[in-house]
Each structure stands twice: as structure tokens, then as C-alpha cells.
PDB file of N, CA and C in Angstrom:
ATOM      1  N   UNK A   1      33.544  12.582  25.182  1.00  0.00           N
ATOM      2  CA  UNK A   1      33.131  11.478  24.359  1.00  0.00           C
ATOM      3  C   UNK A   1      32.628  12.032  23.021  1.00  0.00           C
ATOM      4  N   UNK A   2      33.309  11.482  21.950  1.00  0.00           N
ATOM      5  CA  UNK A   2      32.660  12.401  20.401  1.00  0.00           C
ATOM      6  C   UNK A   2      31.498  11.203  20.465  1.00  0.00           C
ATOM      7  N   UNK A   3      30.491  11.187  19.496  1.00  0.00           N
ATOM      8  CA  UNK A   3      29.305  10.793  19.301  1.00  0.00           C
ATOM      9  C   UNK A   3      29.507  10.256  17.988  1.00  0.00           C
ATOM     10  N   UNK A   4      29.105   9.421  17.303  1.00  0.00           N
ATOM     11  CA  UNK A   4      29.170   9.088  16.190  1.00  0.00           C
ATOM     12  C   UNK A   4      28.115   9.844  15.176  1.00  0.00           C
ATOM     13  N   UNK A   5      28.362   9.825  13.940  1.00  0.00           N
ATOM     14  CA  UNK A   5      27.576  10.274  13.055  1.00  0.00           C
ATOM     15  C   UNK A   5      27.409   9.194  11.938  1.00  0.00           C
ATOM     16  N   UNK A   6      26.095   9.743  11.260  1.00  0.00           N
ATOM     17  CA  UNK A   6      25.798   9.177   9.780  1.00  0.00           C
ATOM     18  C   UNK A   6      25.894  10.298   8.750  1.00  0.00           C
ATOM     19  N   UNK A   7      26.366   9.817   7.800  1.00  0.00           N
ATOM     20  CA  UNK A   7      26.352  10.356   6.774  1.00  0.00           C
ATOM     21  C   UNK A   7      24.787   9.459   5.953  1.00  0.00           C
ATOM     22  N   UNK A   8      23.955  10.763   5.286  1.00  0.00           N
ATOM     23  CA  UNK A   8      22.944  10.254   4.482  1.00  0.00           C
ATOM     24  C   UNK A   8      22.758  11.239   3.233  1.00  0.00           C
ATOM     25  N   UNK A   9      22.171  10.466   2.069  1.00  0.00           N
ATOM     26  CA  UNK A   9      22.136  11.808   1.188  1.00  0.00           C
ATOM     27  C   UNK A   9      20.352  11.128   0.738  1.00  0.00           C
ATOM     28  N   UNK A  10      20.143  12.625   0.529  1.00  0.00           N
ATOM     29  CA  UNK A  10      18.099  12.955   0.290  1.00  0.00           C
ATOM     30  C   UNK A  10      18.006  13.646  -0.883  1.00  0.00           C
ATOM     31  N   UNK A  11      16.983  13.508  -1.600  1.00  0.00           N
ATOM     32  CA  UNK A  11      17.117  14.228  -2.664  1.00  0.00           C
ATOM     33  C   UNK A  11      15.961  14.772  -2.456  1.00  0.00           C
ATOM     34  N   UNK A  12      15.806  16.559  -2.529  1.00  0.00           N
ATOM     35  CA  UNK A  12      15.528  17.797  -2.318  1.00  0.00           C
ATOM     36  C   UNK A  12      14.539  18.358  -3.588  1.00  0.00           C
ATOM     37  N   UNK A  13      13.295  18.960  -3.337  1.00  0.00           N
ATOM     38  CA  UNK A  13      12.335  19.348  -4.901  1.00  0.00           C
ATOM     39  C   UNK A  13      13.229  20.224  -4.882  1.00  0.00           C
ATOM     40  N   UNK A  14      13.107  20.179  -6.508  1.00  0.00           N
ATOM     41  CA  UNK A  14      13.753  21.438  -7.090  1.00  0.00           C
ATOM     42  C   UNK A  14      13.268  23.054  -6.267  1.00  0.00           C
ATOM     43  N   UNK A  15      12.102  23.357  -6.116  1.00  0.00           N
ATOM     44  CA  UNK A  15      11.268  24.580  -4.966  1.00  0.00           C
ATOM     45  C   UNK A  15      12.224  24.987  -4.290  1.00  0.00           C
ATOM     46  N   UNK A  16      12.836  24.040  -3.099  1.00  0.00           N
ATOM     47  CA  UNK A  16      13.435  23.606  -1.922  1.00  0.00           C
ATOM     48  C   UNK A  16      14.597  24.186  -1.992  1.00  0.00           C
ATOM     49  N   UNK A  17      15.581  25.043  -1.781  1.00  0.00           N
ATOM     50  CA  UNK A  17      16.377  25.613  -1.768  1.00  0.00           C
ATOM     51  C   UNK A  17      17.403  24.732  -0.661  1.00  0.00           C
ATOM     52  N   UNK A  18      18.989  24.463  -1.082  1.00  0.00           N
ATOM     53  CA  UNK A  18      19.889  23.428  -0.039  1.00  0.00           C
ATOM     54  C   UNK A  18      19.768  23.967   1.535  1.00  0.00           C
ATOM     55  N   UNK A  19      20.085  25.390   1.463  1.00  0.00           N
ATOM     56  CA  UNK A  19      20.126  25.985   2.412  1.00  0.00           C
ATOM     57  C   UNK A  19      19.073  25.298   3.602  1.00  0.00           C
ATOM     58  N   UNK A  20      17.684  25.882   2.603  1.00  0.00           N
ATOM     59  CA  UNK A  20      16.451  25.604   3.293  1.00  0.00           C
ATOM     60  C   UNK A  20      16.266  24.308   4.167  1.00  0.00           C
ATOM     61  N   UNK A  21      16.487  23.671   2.926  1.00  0.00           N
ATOM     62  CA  UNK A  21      16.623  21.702   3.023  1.00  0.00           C
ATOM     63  C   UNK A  21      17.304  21.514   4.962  1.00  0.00           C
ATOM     64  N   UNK A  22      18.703  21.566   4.381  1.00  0.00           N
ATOM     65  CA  UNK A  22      19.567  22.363   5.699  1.00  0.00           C
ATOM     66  C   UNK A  22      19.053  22.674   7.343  1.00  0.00           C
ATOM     67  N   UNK A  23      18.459  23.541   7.100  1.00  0.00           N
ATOM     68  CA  UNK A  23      17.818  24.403   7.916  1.00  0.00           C
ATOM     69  C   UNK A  23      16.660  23.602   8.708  1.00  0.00           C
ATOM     70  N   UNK A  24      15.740  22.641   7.683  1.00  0.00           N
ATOM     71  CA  UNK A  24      14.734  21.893   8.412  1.00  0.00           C
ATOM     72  C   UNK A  24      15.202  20.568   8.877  1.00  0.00           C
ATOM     73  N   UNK A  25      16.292  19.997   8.260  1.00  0.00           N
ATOM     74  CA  UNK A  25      17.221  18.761   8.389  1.00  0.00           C
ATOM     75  C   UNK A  25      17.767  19.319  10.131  1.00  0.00           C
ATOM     76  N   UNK A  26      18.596  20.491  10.356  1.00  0.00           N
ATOM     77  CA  UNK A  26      19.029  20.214  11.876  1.00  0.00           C
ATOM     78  C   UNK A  26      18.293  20.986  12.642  1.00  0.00           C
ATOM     79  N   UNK A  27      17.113  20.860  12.374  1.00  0.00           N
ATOM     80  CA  UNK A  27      15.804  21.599  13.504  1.00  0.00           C
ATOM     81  C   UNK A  27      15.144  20.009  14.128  1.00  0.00           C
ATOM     82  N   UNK A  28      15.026  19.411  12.754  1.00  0.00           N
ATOM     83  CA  UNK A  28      14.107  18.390  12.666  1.00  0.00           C
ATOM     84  C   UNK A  28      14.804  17.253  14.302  1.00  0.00           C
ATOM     85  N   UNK A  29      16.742  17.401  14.092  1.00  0.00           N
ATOM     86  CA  UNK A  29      17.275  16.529  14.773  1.00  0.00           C
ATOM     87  C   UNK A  29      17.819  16.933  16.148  1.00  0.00           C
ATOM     88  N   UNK A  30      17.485  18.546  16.526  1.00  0.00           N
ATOM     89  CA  UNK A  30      17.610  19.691  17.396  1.00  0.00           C
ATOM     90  C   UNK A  30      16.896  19.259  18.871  1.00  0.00           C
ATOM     91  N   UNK A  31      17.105  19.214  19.827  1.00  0.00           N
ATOM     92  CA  UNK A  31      15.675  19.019  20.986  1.00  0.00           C
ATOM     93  C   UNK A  31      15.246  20.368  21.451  1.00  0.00           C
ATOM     94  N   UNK A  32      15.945  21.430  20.569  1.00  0.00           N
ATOM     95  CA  UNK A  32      15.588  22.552  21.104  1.00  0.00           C
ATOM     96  C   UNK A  32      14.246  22.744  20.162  1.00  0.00           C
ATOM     97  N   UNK A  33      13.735  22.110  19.449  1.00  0.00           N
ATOM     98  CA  UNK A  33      12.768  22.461  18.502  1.00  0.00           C
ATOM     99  C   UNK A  33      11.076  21.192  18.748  1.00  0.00           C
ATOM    100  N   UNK A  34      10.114  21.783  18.815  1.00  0.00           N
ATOM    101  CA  UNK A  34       9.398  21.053  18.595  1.00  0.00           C
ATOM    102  C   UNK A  34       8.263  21.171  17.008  1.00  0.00           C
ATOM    103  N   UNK A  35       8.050  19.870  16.663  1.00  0.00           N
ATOM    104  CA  UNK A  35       6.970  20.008  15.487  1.00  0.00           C
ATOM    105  C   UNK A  35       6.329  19.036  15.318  1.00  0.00           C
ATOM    106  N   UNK A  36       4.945  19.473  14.923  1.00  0.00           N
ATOM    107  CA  UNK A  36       3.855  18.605  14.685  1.00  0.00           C
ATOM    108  C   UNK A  36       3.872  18.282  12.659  1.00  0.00           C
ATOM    109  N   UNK A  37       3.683  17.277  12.702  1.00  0.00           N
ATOM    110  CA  UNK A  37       3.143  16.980  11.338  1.00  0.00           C
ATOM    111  C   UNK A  37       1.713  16.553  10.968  1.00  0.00           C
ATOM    112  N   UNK A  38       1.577  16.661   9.513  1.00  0.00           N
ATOM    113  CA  UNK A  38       0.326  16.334   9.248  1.00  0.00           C
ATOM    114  C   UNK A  38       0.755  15.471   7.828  1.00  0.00           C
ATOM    115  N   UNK A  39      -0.208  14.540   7.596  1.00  0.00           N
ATOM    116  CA  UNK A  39       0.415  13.433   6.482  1.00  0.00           C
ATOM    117  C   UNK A  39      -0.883  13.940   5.141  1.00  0.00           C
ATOM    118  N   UNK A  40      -0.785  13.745   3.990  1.00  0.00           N
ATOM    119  CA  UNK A  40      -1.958  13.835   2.744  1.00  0.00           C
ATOM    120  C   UNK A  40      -3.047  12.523   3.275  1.00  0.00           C
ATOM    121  N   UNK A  41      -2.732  11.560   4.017  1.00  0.00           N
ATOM    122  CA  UNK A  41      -3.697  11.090   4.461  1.00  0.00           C
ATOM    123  C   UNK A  41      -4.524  11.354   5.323  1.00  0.00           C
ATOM    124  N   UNK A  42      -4.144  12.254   6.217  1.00  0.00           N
ATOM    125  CA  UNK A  42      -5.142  12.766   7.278  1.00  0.00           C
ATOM    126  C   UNK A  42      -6.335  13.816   6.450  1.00  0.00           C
ATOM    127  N   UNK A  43      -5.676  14.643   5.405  1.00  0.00           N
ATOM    128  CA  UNK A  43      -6.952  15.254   4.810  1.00  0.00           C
ATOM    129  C   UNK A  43      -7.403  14.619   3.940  1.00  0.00           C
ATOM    130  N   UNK A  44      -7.196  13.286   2.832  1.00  0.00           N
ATOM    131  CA  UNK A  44      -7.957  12.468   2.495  1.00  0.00           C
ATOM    132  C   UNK A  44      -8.636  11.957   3.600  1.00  0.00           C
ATOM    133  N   UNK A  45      -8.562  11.710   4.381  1.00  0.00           N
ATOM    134  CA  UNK A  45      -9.246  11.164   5.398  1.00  0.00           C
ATOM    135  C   UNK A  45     -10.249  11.855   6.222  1.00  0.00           C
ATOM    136  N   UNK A  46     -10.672  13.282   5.389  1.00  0.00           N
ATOM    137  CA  UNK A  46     -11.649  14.051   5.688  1.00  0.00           C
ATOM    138  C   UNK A  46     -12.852  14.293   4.949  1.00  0.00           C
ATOM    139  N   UNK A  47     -12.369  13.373   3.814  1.00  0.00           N
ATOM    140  CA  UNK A  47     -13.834  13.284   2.695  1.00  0.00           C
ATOM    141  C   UNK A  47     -14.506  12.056   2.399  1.00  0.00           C
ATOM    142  N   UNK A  48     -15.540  11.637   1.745  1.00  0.00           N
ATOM    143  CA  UNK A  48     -15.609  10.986   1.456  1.00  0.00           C
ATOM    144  C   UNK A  48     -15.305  10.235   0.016  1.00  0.00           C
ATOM    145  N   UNK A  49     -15.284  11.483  -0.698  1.00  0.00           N
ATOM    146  CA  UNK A  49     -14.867  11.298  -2.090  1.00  0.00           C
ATOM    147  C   UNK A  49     -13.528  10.561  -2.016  1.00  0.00           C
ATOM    148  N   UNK A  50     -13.128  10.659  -3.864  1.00  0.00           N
ATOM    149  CA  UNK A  50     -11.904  10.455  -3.573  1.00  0.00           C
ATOM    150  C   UNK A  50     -11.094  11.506  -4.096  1.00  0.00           C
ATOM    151  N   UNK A  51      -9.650  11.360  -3.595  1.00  0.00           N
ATOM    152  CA  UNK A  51      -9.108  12.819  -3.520  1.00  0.00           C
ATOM    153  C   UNK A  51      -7.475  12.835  -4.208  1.00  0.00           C
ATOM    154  N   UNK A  52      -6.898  12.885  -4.711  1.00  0.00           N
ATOM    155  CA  UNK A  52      -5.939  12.462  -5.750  1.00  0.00           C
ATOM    156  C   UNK A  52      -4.714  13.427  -4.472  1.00  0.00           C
ATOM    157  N   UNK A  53      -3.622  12.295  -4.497  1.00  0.00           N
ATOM    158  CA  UNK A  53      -2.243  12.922  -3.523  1.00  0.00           C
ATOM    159  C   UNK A  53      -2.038  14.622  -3.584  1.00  0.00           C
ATOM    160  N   UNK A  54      -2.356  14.622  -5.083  1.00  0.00           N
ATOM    161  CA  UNK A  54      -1.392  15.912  -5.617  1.00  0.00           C
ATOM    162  C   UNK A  54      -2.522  16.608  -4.776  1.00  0.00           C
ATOM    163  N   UNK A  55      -3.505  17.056  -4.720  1.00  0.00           N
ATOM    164  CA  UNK A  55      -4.824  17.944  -4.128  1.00  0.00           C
ATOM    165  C   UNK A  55      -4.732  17.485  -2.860  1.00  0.00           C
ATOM    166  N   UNK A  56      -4.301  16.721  -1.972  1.00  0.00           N
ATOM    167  CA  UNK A  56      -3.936  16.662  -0.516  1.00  0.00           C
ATOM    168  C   UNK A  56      -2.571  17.663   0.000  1.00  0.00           C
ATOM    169  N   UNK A  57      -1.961  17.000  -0.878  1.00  0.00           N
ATOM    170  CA  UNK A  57      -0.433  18.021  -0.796  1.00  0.00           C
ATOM    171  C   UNK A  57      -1.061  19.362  -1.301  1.00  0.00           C
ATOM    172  N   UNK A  58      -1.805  20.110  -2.003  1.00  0.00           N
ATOM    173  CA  UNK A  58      -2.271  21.212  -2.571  1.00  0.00           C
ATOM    174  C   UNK A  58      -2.655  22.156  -0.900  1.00  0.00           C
ATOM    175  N   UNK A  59      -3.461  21.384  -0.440  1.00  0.00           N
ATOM    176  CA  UNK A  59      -4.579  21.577   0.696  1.00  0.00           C
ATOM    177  C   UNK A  59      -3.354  21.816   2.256  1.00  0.00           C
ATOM    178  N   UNK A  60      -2.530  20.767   1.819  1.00  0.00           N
ATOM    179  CA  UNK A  60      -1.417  20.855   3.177  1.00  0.00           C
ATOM    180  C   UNK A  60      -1.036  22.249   2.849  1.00  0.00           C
ATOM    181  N   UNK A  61      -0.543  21.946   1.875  1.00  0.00           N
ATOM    182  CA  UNK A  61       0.564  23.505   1.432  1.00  0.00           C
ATOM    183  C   UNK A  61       0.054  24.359   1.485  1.00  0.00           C
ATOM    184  N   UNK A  62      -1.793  24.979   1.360  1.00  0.00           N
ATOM    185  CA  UNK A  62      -2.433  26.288   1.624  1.00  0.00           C
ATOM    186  C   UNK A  62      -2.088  26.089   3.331  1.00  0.00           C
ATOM    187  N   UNK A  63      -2.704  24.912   3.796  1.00  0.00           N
ATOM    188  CA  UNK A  63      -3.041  25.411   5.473  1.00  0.00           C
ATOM    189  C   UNK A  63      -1.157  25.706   5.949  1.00  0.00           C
ATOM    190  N   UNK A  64      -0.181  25.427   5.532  1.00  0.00           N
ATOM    191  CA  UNK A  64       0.848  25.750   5.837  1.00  0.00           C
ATOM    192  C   UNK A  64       1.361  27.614   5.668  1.00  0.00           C
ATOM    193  N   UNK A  65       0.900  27.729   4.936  1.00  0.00           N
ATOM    194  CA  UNK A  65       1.170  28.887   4.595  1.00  0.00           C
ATOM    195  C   UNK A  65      -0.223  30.143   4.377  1.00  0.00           C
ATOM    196  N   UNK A  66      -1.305  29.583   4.982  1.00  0.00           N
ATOM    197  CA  UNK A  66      -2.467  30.812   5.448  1.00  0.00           C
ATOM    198  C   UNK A  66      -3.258  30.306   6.571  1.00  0.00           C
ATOM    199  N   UNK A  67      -2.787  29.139   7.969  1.00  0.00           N
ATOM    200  CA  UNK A  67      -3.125  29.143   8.798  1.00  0.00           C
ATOM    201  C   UNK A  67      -3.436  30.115   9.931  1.00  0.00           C
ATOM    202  N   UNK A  68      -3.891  30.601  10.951  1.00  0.00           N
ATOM    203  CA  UNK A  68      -4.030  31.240  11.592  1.00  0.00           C
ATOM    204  C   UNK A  68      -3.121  30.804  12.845  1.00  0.00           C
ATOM    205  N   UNK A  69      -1.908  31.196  13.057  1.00  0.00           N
ATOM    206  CA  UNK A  69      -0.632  30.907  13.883  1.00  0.00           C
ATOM    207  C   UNK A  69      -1.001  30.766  15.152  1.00  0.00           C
ATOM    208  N   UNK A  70      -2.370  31.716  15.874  1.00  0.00           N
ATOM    209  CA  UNK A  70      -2.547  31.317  17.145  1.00  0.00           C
ATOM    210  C   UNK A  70      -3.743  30.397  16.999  1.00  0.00           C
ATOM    211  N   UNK A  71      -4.177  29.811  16.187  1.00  0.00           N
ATOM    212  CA  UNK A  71      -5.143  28.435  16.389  1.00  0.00           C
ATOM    213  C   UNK A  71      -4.403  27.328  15.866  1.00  0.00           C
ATOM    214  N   UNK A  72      -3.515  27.629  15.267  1.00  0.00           N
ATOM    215  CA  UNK A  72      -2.427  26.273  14.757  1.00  0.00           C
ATOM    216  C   UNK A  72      -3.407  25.301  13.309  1.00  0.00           C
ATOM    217  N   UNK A  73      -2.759  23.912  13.208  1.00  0.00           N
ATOM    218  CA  UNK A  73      -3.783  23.411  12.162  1.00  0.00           C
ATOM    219  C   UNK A  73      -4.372  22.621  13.080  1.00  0.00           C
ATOM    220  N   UNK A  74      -5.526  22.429  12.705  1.00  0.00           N
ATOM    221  CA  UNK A  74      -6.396  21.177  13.632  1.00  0.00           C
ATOM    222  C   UNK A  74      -7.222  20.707  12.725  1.00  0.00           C
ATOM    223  N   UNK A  75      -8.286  19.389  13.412  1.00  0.00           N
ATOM    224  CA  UNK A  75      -9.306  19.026  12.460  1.00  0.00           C
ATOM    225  C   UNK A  75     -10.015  20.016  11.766  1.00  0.00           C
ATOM    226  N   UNK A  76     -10.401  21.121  12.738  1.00  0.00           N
ATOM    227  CA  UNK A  76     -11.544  21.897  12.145  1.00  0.00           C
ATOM    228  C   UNK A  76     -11.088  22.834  11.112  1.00  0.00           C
ATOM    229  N   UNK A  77      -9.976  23.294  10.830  1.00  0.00           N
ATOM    230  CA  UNK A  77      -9.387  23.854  10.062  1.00  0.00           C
ATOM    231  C   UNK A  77      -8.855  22.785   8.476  1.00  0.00           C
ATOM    232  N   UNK A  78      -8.569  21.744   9.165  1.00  0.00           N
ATOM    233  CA  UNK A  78      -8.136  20.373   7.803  1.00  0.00           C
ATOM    234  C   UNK A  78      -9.517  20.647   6.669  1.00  0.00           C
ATOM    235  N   UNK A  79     -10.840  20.605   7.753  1.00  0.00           N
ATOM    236  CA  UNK A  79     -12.206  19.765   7.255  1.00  0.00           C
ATOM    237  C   UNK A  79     -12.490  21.375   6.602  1.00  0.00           C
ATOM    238  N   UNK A  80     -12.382  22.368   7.365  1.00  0.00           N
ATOM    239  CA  UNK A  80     -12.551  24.151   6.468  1.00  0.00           C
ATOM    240  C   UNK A  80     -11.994  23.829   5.101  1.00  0.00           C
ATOM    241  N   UNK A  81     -10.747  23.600   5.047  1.00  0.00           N
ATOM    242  CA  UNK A  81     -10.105  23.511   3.597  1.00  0.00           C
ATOM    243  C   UNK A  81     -10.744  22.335   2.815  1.00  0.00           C
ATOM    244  N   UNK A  82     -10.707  21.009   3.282  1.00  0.00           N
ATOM    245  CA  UNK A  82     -11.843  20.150   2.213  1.00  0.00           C
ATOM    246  C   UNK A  82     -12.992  20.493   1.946  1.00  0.00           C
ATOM    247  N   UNK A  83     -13.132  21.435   2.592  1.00  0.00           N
ATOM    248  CA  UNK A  83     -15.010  21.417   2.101  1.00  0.00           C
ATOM    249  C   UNK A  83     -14.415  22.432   0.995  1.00  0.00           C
ATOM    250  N   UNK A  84     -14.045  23.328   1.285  1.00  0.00           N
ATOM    251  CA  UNK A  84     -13.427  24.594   0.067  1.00  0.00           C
ATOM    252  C   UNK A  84     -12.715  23.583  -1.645  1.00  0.00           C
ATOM    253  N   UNK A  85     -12.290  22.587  -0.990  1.00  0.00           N
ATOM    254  CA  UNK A  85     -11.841  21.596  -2.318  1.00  0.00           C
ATOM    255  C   UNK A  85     -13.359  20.909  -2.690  1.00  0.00           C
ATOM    256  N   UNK A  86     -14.155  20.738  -2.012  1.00  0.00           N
ATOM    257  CA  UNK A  86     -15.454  19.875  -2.524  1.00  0.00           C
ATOM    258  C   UNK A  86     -15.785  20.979  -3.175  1.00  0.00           C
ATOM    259  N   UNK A  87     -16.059  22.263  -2.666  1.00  0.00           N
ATOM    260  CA  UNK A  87     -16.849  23.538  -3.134  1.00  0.00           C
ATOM    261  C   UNK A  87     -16.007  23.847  -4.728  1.00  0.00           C
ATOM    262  N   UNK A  88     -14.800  23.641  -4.771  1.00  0.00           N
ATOM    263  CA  UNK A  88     -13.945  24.021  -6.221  1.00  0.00           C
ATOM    264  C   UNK A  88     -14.589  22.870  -6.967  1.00  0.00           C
ATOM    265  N   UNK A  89     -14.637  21.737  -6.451  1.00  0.00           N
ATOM    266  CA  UNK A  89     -15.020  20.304  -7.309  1.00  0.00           C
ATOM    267  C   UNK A  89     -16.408  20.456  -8.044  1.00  0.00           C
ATOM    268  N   UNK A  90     -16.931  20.945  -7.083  1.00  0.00           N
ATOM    269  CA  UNK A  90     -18.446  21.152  -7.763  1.00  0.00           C
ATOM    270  C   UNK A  90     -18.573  22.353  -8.791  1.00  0.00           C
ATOM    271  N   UNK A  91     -18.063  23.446  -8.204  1.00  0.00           N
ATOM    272  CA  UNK A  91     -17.716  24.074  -9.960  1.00  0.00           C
ATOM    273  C   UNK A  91     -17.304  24.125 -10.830  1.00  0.00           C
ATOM    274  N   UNK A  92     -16.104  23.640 -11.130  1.00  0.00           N
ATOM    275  CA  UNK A  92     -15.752  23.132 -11.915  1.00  0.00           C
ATOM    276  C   UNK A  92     -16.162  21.740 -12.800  1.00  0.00           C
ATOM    277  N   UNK A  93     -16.892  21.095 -11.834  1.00  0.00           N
ATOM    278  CA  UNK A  93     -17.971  19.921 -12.463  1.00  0.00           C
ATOM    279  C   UNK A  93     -19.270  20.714 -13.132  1.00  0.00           C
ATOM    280  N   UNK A  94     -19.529  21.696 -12.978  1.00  0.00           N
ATOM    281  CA  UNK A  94     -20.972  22.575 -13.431  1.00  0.00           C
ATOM    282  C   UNK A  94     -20.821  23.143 -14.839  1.00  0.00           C
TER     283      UNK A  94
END
């Protein structure tokens, strides 16, 4: 039995290399793969201030790339990095 397909087209940040794009596109649709996400609202949703998209996405993109692989990301690690953004906020306010 063939399976049907869709054809879809996404448009990719410039950063993002096709390949790459690629690569997370048939992992994402794979069952051999599992992944957790995290949204810019869950770490806005760790302050009280307010916190502008671009500095949520800032905060995702450190814990993505200097997490600690055997503790994974969690709250306590989200709320480590906001306080480190409150701590930049306040100096830069000084």
C-alpha cells in the first residue's frame, strides 16, 4: 500500500541552513525520534516583568545550546536563565 503524501513549503531563517531545515523536518515526522519543546512563553512566564519575544527566544537559544545534557531543560534551569536576564536588566538600568 503506498501512503499518500503532502507537499508543503516553509520558509527557513536565513541562520538555518536547507540541509539543516531538512534534517529537523524528517526527525520531527520520524517515530524513531523523540522531542520535547519549549515555547518563548513558558520563559515569559517565569517573570514578572515584562519581557520582549526577541529576549525569550535569546534565553531559549542560550539554554539550547549551554544546557547541561544529563539534567535536560526544566523549570529550574528556565527560572536560572531569567533571573541572569533580570540580573543583565538591572545593569544595564544602573
Amino acid at each position: 500500500m503506498t501512503l499518500g503524501m503532502k507537499k508543503i513549503m516553509i520558509e527557513i531563517p536565513d541562520r538555518i541552513s536547507k540541509e539543516t531545515a531538512q534534517y529537523e523536518i524528517d526527525r520531527a515526522f520520524s517515530t524513531d525520534w523523540i522531542s520535547l519543546h519549549w515555547h518563548i512563553s513558558d520563559v515569559q512566564g517565569c517573570t514578572k516583568v515584562h519581557m520582549s519575544d526577541e529576549d525569550a527566544r535569546d534565553i531559549l537559544e542560550e539554554l539550547d545550546g549551554r544546557h547541561d545534557a544529563s539534567q535536560g531543560i526544566n523549570w529550574d534551569t528556565i527560572n536560572y536563565y531569567v533571573e541572569r536576564w533580570h540580573e543583565d536588566q538591572e545593569e544595564e538600568a544602573a
